[in-house]
Every structure is written in structure tokens, then in C-alpha cells.
C-alpha atoms as a PDB file:
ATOM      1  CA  UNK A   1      -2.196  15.089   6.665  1.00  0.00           C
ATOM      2  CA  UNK A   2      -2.712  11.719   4.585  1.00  0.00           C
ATOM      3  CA  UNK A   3      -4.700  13.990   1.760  1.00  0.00           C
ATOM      4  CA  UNK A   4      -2.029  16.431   1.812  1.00  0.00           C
ATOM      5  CA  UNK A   5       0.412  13.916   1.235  1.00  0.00           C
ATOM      6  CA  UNK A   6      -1.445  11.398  -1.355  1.00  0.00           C
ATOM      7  CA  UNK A   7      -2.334  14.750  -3.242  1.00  0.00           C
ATOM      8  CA  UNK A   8       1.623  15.848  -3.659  1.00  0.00           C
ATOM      9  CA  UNK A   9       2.145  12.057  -4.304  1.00  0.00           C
ATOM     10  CA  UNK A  10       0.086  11.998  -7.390  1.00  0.00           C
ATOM     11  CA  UNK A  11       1.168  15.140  -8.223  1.00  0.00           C
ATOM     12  CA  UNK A  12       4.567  13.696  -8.627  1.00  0.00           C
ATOM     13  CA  UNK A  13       3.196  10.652 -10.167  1.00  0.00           C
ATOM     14  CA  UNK A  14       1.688  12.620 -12.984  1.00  0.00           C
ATOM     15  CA  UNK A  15       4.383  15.067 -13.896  1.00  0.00           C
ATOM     16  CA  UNK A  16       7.150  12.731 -12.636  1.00  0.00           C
ATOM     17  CA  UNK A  17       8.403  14.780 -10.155  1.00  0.00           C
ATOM     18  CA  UNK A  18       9.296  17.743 -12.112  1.00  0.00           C
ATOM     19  CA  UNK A  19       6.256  20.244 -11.586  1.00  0.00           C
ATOM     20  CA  UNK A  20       5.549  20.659  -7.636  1.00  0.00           C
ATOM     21  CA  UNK A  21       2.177  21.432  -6.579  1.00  0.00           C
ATOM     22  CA  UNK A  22       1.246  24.859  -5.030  1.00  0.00           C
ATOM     23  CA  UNK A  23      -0.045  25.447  -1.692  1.00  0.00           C
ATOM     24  CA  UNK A  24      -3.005  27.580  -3.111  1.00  0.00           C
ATOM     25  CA  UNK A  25      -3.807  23.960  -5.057  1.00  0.00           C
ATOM     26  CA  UNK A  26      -3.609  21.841  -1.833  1.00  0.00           C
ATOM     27  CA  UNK A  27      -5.752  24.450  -0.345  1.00  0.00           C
ATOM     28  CA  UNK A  28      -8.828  24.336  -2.985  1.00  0.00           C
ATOM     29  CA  UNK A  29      -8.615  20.606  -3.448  1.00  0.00           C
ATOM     30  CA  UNK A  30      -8.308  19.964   0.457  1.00  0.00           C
ATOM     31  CA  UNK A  31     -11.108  22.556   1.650  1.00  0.00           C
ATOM     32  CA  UNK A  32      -7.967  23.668   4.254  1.00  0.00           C
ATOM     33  CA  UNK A  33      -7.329  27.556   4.954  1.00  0.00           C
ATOM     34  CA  UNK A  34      -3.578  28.030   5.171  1.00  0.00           C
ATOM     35  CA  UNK A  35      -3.621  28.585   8.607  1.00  0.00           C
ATOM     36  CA  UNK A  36      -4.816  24.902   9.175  1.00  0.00           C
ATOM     37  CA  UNK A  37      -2.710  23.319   6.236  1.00  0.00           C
ATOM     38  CA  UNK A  38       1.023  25.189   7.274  1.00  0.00           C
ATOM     39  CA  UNK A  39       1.323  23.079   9.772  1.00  0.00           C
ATOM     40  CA  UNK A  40       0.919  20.035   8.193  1.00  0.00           C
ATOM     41  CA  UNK A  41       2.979  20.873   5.045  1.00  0.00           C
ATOM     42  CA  UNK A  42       6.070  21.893   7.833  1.00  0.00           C
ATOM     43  CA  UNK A  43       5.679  18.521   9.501  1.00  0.00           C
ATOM     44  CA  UNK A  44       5.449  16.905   6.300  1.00  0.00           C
ATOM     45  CA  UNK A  45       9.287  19.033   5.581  1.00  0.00           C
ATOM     46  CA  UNK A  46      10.860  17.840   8.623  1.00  0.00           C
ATOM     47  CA  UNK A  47      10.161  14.193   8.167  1.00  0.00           C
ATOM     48  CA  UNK A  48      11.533  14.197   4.416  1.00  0.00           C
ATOM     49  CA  UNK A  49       8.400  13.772   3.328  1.00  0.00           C
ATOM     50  CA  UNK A  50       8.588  16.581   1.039  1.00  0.00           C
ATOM     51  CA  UNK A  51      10.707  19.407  -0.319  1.00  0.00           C
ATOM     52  CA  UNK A  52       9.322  22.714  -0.759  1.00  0.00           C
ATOM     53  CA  UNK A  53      11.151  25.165  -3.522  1.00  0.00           C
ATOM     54  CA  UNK A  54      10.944  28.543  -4.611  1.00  0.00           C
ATOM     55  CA  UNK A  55       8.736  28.856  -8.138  1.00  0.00           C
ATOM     56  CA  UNK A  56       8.147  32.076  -9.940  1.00  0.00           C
ATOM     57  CA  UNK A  57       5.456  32.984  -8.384  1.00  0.00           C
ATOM     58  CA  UNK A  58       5.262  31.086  -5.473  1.00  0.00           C
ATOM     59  CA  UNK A  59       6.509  27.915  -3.474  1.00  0.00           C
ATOM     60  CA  UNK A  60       6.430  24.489  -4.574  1.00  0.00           C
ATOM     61  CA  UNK A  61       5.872  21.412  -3.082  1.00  0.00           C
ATOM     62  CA  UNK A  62       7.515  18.304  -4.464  1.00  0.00           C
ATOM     63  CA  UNK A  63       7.433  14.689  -3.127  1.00  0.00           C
ATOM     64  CA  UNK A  64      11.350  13.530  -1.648  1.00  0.00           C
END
């Protein structure tokens, strides 16, 4: 769960927070299926860790 999180983190870090980072992009950079990584990124969600929100073409991830 750390990589999940320090990957959002810089995410945020480099585009300030305004660009969120998609789950298909935590998926290649993490080697995680998204069976395995859903469960993180919902734990992550109910500690206010992270917010996800609706893109264009898919959900986005942004750091709280």
C-alpha cells in the first residue's frame, strides 16, 4: 500500500494536485492486477488518504 500511496503522492507533487493519477497507471507502474490493487486504493479512501473523482474517461485518484 506504501507504493500506491508514495506514487499518488508524487503524482500530486508534480502536477500540484490538479491532475489525479489513473488506476490503469498505478497498475503498470506497481506490477498490481486490479483485483489486488482495489483494495488497497478503498482503504486508502476511507482513511482520507485519498479522493477518487470521476475523469472523462475514467476515475482519478488525487492525494487529500
Amino acid at each position: 500500500m506504501e507504493k500506491v500511496l508514495q506514487l499518488i503522492q508524487e503524482n500530486a507533487r508534480r502536477t500540484g494536485n490538479g491532475s489525479g493519477i489513473s488506476t490503469i497507471r498505478l497498475q503498470r507502474e506497481t506490477g498490481l492486477t486490479y483485483k489486488e490493487l482495489y483494495p488497497l486504493l478503498l482503504e486508502l479512501i476511507e482513511t482520507g488518504k485519498i479522493i477518487a473523482r470521476e475523469g472523462i474517461n475514467h476515475n482519478l485518484l488525487f492525494l487529500l
